[in-house]
N, C-alpha and C. Protein backbone atom coordinates (compact mmCIF):
# COMPACT_ATOMS: atom_id res chain seq x y z
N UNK A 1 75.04 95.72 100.93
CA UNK A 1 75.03 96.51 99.72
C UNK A 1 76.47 96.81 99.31
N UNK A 2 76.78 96.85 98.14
CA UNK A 2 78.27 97.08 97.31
C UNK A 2 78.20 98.50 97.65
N UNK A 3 79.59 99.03 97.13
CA UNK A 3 79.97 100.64 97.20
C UNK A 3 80.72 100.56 95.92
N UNK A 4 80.28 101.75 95.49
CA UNK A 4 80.78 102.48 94.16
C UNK A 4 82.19 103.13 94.38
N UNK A 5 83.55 103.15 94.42
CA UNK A 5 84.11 103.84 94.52
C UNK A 5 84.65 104.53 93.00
N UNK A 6 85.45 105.88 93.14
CA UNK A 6 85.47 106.54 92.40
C UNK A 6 86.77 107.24 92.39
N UNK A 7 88.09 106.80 91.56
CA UNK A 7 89.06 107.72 91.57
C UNK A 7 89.25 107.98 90.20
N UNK A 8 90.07 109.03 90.36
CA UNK A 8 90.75 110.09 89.20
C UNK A 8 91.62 110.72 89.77
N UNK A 9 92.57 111.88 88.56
CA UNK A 9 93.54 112.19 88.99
C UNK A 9 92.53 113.69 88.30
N UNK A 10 92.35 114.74 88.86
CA UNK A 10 91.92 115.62 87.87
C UNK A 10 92.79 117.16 88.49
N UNK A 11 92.72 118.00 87.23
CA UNK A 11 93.42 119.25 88.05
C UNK A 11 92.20 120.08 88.77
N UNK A 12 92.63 121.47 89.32
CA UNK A 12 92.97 122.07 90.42
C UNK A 12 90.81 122.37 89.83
N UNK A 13 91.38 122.82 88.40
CA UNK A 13 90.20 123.10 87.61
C UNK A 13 89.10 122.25 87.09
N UNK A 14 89.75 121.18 87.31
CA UNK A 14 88.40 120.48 86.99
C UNK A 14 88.92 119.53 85.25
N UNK A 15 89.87 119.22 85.04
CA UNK A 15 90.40 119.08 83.79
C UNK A 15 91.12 117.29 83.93
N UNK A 16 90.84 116.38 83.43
CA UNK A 16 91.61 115.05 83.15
C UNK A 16 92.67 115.28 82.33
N UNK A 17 92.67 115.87 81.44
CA UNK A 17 94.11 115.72 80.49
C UNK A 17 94.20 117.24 79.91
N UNK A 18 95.14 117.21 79.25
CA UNK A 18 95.65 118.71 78.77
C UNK A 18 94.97 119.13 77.68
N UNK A 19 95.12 120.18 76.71
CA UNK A 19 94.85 120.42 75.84
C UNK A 19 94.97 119.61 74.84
N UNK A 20 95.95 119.27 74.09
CA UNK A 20 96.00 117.93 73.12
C UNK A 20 96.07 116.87 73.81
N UNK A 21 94.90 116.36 74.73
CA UNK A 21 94.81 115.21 75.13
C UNK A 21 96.03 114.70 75.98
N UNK A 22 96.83 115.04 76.45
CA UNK A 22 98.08 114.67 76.95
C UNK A 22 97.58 114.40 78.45
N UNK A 23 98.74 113.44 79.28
CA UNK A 23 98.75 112.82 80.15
C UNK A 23 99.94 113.49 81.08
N UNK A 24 100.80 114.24 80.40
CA UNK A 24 102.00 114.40 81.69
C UNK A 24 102.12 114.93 82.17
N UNK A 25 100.78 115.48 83.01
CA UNK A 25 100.92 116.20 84.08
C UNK A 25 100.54 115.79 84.95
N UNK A 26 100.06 114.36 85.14
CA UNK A 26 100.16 113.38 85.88
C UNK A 26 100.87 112.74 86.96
N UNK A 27 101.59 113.46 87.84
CA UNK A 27 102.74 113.04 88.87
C UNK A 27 102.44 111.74 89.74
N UNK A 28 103.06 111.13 89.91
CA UNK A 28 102.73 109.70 90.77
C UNK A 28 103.94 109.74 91.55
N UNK A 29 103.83 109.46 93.14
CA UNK A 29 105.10 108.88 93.69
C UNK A 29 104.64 107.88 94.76
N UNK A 30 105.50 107.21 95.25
CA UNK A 30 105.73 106.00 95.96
C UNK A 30 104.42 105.53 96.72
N UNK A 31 103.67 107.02 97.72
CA UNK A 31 102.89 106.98 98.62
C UNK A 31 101.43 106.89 97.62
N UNK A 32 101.40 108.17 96.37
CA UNK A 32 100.47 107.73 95.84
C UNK A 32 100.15 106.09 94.85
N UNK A 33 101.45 105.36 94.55
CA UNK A 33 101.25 103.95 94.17
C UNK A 33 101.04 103.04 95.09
N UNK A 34 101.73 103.30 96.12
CA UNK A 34 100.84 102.77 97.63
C UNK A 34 99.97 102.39 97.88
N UNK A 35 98.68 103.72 97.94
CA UNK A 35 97.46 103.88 98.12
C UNK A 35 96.63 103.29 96.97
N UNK A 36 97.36 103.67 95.47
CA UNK A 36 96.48 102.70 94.68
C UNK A 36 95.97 101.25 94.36
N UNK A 37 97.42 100.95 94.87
CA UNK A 37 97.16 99.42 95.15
C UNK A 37 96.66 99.27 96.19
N UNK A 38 96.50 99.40 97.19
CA UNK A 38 95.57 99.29 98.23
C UNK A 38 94.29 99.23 97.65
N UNK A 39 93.92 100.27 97.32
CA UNK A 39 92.59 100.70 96.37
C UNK A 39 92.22 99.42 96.00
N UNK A 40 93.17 98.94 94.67
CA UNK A 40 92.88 98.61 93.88
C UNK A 40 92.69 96.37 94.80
N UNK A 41 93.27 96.16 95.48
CA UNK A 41 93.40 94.75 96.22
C UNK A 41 91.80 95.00 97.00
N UNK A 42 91.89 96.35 97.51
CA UNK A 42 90.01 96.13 98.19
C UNK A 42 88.59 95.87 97.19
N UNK A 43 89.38 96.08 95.87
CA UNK A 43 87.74 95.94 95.22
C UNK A 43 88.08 94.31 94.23
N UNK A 44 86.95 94.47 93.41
CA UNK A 44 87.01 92.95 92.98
C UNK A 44 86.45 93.31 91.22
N UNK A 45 86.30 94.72 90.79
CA UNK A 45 85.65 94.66 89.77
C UNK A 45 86.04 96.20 89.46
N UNK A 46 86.61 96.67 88.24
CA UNK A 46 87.49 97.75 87.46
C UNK A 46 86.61 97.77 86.30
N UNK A 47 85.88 99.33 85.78
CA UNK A 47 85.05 99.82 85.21
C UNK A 47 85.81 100.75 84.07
N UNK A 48 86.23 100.62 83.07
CA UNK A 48 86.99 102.07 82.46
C UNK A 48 86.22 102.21 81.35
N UNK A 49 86.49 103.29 80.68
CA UNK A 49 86.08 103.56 79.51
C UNK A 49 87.04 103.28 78.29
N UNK A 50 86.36 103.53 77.10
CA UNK A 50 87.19 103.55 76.19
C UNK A 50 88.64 103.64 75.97
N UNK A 51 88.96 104.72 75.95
CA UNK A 51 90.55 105.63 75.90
C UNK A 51 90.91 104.70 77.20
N UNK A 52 90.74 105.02 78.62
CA UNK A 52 91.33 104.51 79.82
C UNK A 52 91.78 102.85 79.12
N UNK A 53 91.07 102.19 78.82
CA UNK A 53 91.10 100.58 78.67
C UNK A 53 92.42 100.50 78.18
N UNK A 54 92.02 101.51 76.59
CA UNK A 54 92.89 101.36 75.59
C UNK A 54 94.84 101.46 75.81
N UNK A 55 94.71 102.65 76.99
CA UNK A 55 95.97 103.07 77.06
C UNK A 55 96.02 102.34 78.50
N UNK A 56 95.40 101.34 79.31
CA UNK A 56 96.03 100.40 80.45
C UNK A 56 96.09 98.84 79.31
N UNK A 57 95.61 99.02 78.74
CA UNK A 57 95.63 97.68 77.78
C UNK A 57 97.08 96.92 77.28
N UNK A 58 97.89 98.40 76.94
CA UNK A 58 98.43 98.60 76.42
C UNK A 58 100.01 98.62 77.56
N UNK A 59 99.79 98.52 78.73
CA UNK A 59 100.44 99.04 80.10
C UNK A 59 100.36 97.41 80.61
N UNK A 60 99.53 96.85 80.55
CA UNK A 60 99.25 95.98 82.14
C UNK A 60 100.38 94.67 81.50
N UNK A 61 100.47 94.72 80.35
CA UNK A 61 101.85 93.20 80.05
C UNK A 61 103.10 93.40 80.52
N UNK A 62 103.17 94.56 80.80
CA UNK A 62 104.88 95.34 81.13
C UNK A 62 104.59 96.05 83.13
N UNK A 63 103.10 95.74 83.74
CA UNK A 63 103.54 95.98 84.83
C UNK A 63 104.47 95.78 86.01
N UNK A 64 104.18 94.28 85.90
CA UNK A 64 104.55 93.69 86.93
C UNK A 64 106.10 93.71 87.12
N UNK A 65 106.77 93.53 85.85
CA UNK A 65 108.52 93.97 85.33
C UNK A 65 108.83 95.14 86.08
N UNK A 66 108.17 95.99 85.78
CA UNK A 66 108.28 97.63 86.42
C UNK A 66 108.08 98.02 88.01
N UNK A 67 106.99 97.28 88.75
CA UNK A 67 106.52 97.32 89.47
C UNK A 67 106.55 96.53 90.63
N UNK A 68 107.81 95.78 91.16
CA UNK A 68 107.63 94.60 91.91
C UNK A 68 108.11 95.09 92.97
N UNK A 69 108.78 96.44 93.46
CA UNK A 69 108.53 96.64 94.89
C UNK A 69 107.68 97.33 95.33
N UNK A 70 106.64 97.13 94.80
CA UNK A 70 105.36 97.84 95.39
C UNK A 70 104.88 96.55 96.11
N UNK A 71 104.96 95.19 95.63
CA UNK A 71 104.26 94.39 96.02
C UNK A 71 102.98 93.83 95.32
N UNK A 72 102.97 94.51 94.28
CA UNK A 72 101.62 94.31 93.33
C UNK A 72 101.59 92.77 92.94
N UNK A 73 100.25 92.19 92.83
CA UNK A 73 100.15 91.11 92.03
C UNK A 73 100.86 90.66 90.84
């Protein structure tokens, strides 16, 4: 049987983004990009919604430039 996994970044309260929709309270460092790629090499299939798609859509042509000592694909 498959497994569903399930991440987010949410606050303390229960909240994805700020009041006007904003994103920067979002902190990321080394250990948490780490773990995401990990995450992300164990599964085989990425589910987002709307908005999420829209604003990684918009991200994933300029990762790999940004991102190459992580080791990412």
């Amino acid at each position: 049987m498959r497994r569903i996994v399930y991440q987010a970044i949410i606050s303390v309260d229960g909240f994805f983004e700020g009041p006007g929709r904003e994103l920067d309270w979002h902190i990321t460092d080394d250990e948490f990009n780490k773990l995401s790629i990990h995450l992300l090499n164990s599964v085989d299939t990425l589910i987002f919604g709307r908005t999420t798609y829209e604003l990684m859509a918009a991200y994933w042509p300029t990762w790999h430039s940004q991102h190459q000592r992580y080791g990412g694909a």
